[in-house]
Protein backbone atom coordinates (compact mmCIF):
# COMPACT_ATOMS: atom_id res chain seq x y z
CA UNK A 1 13.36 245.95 90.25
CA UNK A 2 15.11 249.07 90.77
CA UNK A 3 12.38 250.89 90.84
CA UNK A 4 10.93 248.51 93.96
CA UNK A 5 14.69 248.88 95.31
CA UNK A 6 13.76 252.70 95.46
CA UNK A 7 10.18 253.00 96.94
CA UNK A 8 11.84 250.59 99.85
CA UNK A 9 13.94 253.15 100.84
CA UNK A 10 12.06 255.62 100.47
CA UNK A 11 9.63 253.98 103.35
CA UNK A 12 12.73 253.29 105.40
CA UNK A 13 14.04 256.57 105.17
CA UNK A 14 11.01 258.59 106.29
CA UNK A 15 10.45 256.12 108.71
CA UNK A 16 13.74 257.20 110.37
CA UNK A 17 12.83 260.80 109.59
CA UNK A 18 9.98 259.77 111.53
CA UNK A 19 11.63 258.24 114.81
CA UNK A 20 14.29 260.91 114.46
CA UNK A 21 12.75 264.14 114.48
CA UNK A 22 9.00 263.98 113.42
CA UNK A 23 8.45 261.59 116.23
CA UNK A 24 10.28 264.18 118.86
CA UNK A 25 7.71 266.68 117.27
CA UNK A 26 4.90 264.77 118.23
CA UNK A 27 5.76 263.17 121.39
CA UNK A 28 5.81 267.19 122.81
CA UNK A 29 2.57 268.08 120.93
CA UNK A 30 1.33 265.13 123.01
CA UNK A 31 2.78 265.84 126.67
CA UNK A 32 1.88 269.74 125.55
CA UNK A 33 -2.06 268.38 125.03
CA UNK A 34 -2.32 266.31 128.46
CA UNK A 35 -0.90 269.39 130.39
CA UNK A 36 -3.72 271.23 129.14
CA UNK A 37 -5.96 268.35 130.47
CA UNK A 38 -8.72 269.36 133.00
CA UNK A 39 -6.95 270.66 136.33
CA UNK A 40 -8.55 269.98 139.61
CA UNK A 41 -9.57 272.65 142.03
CA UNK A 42 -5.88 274.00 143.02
CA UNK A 43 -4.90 273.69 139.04
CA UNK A 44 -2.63 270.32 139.57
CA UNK A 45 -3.07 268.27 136.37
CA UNK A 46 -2.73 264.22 135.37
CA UNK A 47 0.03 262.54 135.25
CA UNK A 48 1.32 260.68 132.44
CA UNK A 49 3.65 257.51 132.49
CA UNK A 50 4.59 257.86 129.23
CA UNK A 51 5.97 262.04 129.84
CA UNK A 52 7.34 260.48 132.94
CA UNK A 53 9.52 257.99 131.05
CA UNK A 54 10.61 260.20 128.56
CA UNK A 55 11.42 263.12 131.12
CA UNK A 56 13.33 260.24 132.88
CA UNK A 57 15.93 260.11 129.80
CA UNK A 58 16.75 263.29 130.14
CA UNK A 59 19.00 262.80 133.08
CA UNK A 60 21.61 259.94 133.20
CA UNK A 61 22.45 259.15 137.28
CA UNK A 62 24.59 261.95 138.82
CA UNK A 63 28.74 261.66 138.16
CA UNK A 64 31.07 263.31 140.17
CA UNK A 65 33.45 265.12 137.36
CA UNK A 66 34.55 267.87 139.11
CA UNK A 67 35.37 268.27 143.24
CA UNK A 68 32.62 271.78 143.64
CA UNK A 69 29.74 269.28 141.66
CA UNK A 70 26.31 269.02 143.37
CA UNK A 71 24.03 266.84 143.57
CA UNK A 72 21.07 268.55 142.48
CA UNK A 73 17.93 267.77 144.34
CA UNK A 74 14.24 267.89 143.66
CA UNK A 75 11.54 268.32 146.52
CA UNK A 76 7.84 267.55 147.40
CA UNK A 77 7.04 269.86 149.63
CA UNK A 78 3.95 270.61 152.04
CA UNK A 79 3.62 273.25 155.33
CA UNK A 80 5.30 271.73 158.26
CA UNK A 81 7.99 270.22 155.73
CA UNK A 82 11.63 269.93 157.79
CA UNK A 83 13.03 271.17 154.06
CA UNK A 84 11.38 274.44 154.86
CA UNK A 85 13.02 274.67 158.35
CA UNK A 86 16.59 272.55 157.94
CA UNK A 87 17.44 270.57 155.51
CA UNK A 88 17.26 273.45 152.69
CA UNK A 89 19.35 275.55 154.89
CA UNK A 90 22.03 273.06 154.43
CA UNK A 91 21.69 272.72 150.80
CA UNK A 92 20.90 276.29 149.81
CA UNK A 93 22.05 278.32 152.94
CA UNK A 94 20.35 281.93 153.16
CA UNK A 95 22.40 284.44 154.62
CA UNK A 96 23.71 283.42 158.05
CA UNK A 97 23.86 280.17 157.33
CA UNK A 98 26.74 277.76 156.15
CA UNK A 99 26.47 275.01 153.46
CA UNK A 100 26.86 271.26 155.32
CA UNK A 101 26.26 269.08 152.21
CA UNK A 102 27.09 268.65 148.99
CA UNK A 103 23.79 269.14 147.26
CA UNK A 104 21.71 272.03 146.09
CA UNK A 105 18.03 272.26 145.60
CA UNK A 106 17.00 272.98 142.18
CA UNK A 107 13.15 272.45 142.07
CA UNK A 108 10.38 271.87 144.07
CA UNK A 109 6.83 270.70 143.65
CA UNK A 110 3.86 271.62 146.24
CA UNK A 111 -0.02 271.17 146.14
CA UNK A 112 -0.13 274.76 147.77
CA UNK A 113 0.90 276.81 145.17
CA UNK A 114 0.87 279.71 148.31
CA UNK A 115 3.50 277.25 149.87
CA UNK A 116 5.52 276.92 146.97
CA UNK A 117 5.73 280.63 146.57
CA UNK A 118 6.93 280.66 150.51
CA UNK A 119 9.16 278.35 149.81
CA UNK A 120 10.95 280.00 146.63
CA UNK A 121 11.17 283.64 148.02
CA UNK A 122 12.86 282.27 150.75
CA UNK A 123 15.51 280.58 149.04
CA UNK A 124 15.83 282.69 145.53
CA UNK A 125 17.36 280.30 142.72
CA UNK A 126 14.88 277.32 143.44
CA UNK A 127 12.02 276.54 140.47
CA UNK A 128 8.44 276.04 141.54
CA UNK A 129 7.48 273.37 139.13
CA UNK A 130 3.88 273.27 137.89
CA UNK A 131 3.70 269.68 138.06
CA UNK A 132 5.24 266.63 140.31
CA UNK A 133 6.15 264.60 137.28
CA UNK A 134 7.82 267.45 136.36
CA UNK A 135 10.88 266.75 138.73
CA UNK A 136 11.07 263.41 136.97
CA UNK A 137 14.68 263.00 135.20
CA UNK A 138 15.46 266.47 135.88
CA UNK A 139 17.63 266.27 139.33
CA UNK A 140 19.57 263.52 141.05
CA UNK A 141 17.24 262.28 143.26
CA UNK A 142 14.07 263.41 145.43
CA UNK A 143 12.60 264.42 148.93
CA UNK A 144 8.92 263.04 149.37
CA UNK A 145 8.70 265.61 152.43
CA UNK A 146 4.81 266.97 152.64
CA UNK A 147 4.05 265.52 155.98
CA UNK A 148 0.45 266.42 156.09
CA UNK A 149 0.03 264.24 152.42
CA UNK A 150 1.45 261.01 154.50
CA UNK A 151 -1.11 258.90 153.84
CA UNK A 152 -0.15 259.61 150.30
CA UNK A 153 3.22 259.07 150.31
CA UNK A 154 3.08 255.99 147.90
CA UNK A 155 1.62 257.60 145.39
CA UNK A 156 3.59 260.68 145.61
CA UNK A 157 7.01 258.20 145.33
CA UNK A 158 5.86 256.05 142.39
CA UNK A 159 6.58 257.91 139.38
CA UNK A 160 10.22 258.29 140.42
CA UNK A 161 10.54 255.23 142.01
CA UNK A 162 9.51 253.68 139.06
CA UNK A 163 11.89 255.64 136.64
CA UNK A 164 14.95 254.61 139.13
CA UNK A 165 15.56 258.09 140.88
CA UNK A 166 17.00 257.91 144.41
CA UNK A 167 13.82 258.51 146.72
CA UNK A 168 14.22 259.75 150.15
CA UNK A 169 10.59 259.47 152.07
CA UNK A 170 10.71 261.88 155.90
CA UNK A 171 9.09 260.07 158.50
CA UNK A 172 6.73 258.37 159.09
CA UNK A 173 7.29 255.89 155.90
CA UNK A 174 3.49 256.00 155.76
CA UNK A 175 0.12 254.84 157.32
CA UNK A 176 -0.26 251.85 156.70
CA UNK A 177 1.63 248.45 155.90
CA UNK A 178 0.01 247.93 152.25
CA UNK A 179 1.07 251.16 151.54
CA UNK A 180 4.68 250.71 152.69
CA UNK A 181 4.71 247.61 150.66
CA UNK A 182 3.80 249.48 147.64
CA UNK A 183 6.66 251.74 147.68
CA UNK A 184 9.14 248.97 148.68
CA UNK A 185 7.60 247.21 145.58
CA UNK A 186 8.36 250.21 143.08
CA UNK A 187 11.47 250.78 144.26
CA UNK A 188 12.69 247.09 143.26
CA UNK A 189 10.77 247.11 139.90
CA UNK A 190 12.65 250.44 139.19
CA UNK A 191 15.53 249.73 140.76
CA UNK A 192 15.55 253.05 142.60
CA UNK A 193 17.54 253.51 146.16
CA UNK A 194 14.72 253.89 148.52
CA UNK A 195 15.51 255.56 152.10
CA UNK A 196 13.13 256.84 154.93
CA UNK A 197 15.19 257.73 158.32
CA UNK A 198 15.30 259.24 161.46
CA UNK A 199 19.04 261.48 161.78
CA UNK A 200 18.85 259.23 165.36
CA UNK A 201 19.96 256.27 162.74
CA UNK A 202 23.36 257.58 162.08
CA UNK A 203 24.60 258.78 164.99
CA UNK A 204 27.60 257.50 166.38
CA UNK A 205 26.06 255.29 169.44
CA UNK A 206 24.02 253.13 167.00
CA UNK A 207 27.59 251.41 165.13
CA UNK A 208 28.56 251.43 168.62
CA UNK A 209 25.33 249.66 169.53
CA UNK A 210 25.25 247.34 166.48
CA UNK A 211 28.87 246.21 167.14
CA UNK A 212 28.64 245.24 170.27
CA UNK A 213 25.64 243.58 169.68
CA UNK A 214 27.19 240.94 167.30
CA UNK A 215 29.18 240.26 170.12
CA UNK A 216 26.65 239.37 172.50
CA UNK A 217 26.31 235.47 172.75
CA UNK A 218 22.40 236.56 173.96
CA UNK A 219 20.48 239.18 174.03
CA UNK A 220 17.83 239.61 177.28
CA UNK A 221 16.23 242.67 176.70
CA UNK A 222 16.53 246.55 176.59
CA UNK A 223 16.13 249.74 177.75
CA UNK A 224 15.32 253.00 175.85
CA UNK A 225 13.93 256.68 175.67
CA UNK A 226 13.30 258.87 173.07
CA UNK A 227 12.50 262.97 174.14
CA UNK A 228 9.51 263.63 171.64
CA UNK A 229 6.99 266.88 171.60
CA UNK A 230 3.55 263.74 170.39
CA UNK A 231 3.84 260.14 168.71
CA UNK A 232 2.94 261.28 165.26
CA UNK A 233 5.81 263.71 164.71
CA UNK A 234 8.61 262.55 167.24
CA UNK A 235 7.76 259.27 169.35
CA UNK A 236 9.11 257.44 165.53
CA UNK A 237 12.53 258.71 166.08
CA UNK A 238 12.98 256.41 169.40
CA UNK A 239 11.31 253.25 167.25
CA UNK A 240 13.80 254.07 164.51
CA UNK A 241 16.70 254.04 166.89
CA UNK A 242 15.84 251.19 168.48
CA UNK A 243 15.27 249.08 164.76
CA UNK A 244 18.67 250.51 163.62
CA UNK A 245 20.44 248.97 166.71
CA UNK A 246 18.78 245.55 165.93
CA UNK A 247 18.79 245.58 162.37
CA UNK A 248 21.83 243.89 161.78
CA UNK A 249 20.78 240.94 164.43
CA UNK A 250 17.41 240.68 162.57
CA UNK A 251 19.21 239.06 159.58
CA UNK A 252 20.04 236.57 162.28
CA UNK A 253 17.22 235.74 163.65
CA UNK A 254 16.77 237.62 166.90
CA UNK A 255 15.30 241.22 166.89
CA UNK A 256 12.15 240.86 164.94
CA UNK A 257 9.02 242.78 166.60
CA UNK A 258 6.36 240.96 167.15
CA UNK A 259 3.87 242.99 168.97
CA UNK A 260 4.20 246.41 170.53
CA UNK A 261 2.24 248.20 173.80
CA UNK A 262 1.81 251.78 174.33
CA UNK A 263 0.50 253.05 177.98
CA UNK A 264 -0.42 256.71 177.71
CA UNK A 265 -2.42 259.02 178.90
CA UNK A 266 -2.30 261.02 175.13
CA UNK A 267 -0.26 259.92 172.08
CA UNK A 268 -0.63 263.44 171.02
CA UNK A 269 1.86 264.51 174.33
CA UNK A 270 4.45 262.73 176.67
CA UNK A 271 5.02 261.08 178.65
CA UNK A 272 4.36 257.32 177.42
CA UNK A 273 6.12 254.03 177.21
CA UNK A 274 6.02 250.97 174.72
CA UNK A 275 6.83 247.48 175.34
CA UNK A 276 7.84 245.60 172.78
CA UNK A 277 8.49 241.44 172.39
CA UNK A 278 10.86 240.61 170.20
CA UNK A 279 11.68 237.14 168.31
CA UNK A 280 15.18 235.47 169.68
CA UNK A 281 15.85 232.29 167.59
CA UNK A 282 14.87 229.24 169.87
CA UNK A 283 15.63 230.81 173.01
CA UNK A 284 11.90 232.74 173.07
CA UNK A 285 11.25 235.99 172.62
CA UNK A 286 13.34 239.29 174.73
CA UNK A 287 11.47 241.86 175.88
CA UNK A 288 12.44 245.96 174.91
CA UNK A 289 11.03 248.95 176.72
CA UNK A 290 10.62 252.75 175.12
CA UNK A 291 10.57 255.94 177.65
CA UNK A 292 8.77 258.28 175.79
CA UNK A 293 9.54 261.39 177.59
CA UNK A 294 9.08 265.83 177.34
CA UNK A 295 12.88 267.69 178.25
CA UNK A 296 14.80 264.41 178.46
CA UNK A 297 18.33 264.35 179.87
CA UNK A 298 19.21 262.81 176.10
CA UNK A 299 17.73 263.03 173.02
CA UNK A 300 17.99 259.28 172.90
CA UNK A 301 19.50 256.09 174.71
CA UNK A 302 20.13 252.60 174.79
CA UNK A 303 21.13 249.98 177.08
CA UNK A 304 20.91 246.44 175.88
CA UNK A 305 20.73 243.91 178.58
CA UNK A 306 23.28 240.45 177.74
CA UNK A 307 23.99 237.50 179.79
CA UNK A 308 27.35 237.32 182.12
CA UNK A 309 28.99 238.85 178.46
CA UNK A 310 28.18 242.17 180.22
CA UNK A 311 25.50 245.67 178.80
CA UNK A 312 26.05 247.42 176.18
CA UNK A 313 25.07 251.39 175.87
CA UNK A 314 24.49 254.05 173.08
CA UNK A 315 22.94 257.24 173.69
CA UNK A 316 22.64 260.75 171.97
CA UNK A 317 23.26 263.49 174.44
CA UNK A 318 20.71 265.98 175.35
CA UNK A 319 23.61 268.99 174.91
CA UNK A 320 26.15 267.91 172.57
CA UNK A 321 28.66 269.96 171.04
CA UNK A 322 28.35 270.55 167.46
CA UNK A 323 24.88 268.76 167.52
CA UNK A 324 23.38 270.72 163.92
CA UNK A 325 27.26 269.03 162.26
CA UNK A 326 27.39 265.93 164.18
CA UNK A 327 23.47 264.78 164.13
CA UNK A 328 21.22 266.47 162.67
CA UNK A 329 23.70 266.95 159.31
CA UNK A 330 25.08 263.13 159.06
CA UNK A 331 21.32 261.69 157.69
CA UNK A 332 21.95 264.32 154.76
CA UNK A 333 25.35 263.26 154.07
CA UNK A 334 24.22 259.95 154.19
CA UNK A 335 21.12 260.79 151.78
CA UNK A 336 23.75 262.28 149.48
CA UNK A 337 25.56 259.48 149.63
CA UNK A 338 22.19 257.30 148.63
CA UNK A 339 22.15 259.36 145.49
CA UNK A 340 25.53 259.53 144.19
CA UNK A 341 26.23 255.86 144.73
CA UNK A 342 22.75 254.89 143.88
CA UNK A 343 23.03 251.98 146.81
CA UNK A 344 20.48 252.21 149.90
CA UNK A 345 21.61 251.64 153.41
CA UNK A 346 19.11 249.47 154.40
CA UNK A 347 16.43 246.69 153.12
CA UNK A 348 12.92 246.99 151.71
CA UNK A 349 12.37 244.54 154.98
CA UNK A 350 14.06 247.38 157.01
CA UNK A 351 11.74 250.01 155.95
CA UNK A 352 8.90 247.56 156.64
CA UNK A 353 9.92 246.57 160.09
CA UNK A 354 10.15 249.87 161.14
CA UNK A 355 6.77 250.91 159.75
CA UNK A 356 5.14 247.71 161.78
CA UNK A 357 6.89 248.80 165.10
CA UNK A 358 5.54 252.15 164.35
CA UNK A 359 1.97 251.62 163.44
CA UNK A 360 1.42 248.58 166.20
CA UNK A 361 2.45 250.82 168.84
CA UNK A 362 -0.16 253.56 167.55
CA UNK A 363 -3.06 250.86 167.50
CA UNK A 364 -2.14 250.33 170.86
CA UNK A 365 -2.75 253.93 172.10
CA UNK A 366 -5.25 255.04 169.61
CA UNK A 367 -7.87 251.98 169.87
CA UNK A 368 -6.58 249.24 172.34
CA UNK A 369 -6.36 251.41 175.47
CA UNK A 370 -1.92 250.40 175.67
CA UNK A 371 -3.09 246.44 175.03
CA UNK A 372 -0.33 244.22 173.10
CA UNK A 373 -0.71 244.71 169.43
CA UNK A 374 0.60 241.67 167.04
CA UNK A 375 1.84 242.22 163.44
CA UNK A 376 -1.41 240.98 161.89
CA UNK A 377 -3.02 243.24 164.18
CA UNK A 378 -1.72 246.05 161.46
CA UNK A 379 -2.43 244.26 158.36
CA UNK A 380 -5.32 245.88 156.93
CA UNK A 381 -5.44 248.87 159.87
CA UNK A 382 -4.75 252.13 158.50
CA UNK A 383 -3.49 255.49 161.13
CA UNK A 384 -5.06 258.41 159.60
CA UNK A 385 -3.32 261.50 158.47
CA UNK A 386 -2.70 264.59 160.78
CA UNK A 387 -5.66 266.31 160.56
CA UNK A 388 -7.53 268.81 163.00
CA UNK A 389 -9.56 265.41 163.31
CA UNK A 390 -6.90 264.00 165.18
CA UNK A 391 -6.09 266.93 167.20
CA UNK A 392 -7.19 267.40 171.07
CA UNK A 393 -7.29 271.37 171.95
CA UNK A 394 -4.08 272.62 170.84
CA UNK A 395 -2.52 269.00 171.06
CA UNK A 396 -0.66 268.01 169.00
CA UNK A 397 1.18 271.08 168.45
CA UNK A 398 4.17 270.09 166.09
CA UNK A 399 4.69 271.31 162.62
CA UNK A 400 2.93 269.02 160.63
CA UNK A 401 -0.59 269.76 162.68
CA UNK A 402 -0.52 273.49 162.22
CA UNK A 403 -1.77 273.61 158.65
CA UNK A 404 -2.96 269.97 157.72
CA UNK A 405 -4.71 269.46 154.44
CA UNK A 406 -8.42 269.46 155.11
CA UNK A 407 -10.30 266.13 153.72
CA UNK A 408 -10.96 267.27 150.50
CA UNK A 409 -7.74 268.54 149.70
CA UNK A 410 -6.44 264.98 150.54
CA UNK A 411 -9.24 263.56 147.80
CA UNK A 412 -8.69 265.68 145.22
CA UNK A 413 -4.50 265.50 145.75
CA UNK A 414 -5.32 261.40 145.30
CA UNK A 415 -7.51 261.78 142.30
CA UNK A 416 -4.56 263.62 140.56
CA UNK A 417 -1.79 261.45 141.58
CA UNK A 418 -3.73 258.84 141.05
């Protein structure tokens, strides 16, 4: 019996030698053996879930113990990226510059290993990591911001979406409204904040907008413009605007787009303007109306039109004082915020409504010659990446057209994140 007594324990206690150390041992021998898998053409390898969920332990959520801690970011990162131009500026200011925010960039990931290099030379102290899952459990939270990969935003998003990590996707959300869905999907089965913004969003004028709003017994329509350089790059930052104004009246029933126009001559320049119809609880639908304009007298305006309970305004000036602080710096401080309180400031049926408004409007222009197009019009329809496909001449001319991935970059980037 004693003898029985002994071989149990035995079993027990290597078994906890086992899950204690030996285990540990082998769990790296294995992550070490699928980084040596078979790399693609550019050297990016497979991901694993399994190294992602163990990476993910590595890092509990970010705790303020200290008033100078930062919240350390991780980046996906492509040519055009506004990380290159801005945001890492206020993060991880170069000489010059001043520090707006209370988070620092720690790593970064990018298919172009040439981009990654730009990117780490010009701010020293950053990691190039060799692999996306990489950034996995090893910051407080992530920019998906490799604009000429949008059509591949949803996979980029899903292994830290997935693990819980505070996402932040740049504009657009994405191409297409399955794919949006994915990534609002993840994001609840992971229970990871989930953001994608335009800096329009938290300006001042739209909790001016949104208050007054509540106010209005009935809304009859609306007027708005947006300055924008093509669609693609800038024409979302006047759709956002206008969806953050309504979003609160959504939840109430009035403010829901249901079909979008855009008469142009060229998405890919202004000027243009979008109609949209919009549901109003059982008083029919109100009518909205987006100036899409080059060298604006504002950046972006307003007016909503009410009954004898008056008009409401909101606009953002075209020369405001302070406008790197006030604008451009609140969506960071309110990305920062997503992160360290782990709470997102708007819906999963947010993100989608702005990504229908968005994508019928482009259907419009692109293939219905500015004819209405209706929700279901989207459903299925996919807007394809920038591309020198989609360019006309030198049009468009923003950042994310000037080095777009070619096609089979895009295919092979899939196959690995995939």
């Amino acid at each position: 019996m004693i003898i029985i007594f002994i071989y149990i324990f035995l079993i027990i206690h290597k078994d906890k030698k086992y899950l204690h150390g030996e285990r540990k041992v082998e769990m790296e021998k294995r992550r070490s053996f699928l980084k040596k898998g078979a790399a693609l053409g550019t050297g990016v390898l497979a991901l694993d879930q399994s190294s992602k969920a163990a990476a993910a332990e590595k890092r509990r959520p970010f705790k303020r113990t200290g008033p100078s801690d930062l919240v350390e970011v991780g980046m996906v990162v492509a040519h055009g990226c506004h990380s290159y131009n801005i945001w890492a500026e206020t993060m991880n200011p170069t000489e010059g510059q001043m520090r707006t925010t209370g988070m620092i960039v720690t790593k970064i990931w990018s298919y172009r290993k040439e981009f990654a290099q730009r990117f780490t030379d010009k701010f020293p102290g950053i990691t190039a990591v060799k692999n996306i899952e990489d950034l996995v459990g090893t910051v407080d939270g992530v920019y998906i911001d490799a604009v000429p990969a949008v059509s591949l935003y949803h996979l980029m998003a899903k292994p830290f979406l997935l693990n819980g990590m505070p996402t932040f996707v740049n504009r657009p959300f994405t191409t297409s409204i399955e794919k949006a869905k994915v990534m609002v999907e993840d994001a609840q089965k992971g229970g990871a904040p989930l953001m994608c913004n335009s800096t329009w969003e938290f300006a001042e004028s739209i909790g001016d907008l949104q208050a007054k709003a509540s106010r209005m017994p009935n809304i009859l329509g609306y007027a708005a413009h947006n300055s924008m350089s093509d669609y693609y790059s800038h024409g979302v930052h006047g759709i956002y605007y206008i969806a953050a104004a309504l979003r609160n009246e959504r939840k109430k029933g009035r403010g829901k787009c249901l079909a979008a126009s855009y008469l142009t001559p060229d998405w890919r320049t202004a000027p243009g303007a979008l109609s949209f119809v919009h549901e109003n609880r059982d008083r029919g639908p109100f009518y909205g109306q987006l100036h899409l304009q080059g060298g604006m007298d504002g950046n972006a305006y307003m007016r909503l039109f009410g009954d004898h309970s008056g008009d409401f305004e909101g606009k953002i000036p075209a020369s405001p004082g302070w406008f790197r602080y006030n604008t451009w710096n609140a969506m960071q401080l309110a990305t920062q915020e997503m992160i360290e309180k782990r709470k997102p400031h708007e819906t999963g049926d947010d993100l989608l409504e702005k990504t229908y408004m968005f994508l019928m409007g482009f259907r419009s222009a692109m293939e219905k010659d500015g004819a209405p197009v209706t929700r279901s019009d989207v459903d299925g329809w996919e807007l394809p990446p920038p591309s020198e496909a989609l360019k006309k001449g030198n049009q468009p001319a923003d950042s994310a057209f000037e080095e777009p991935y070619t096609p089979q970059e895009l295919k092979n980037l899939e196959k690995y994140l995939s």
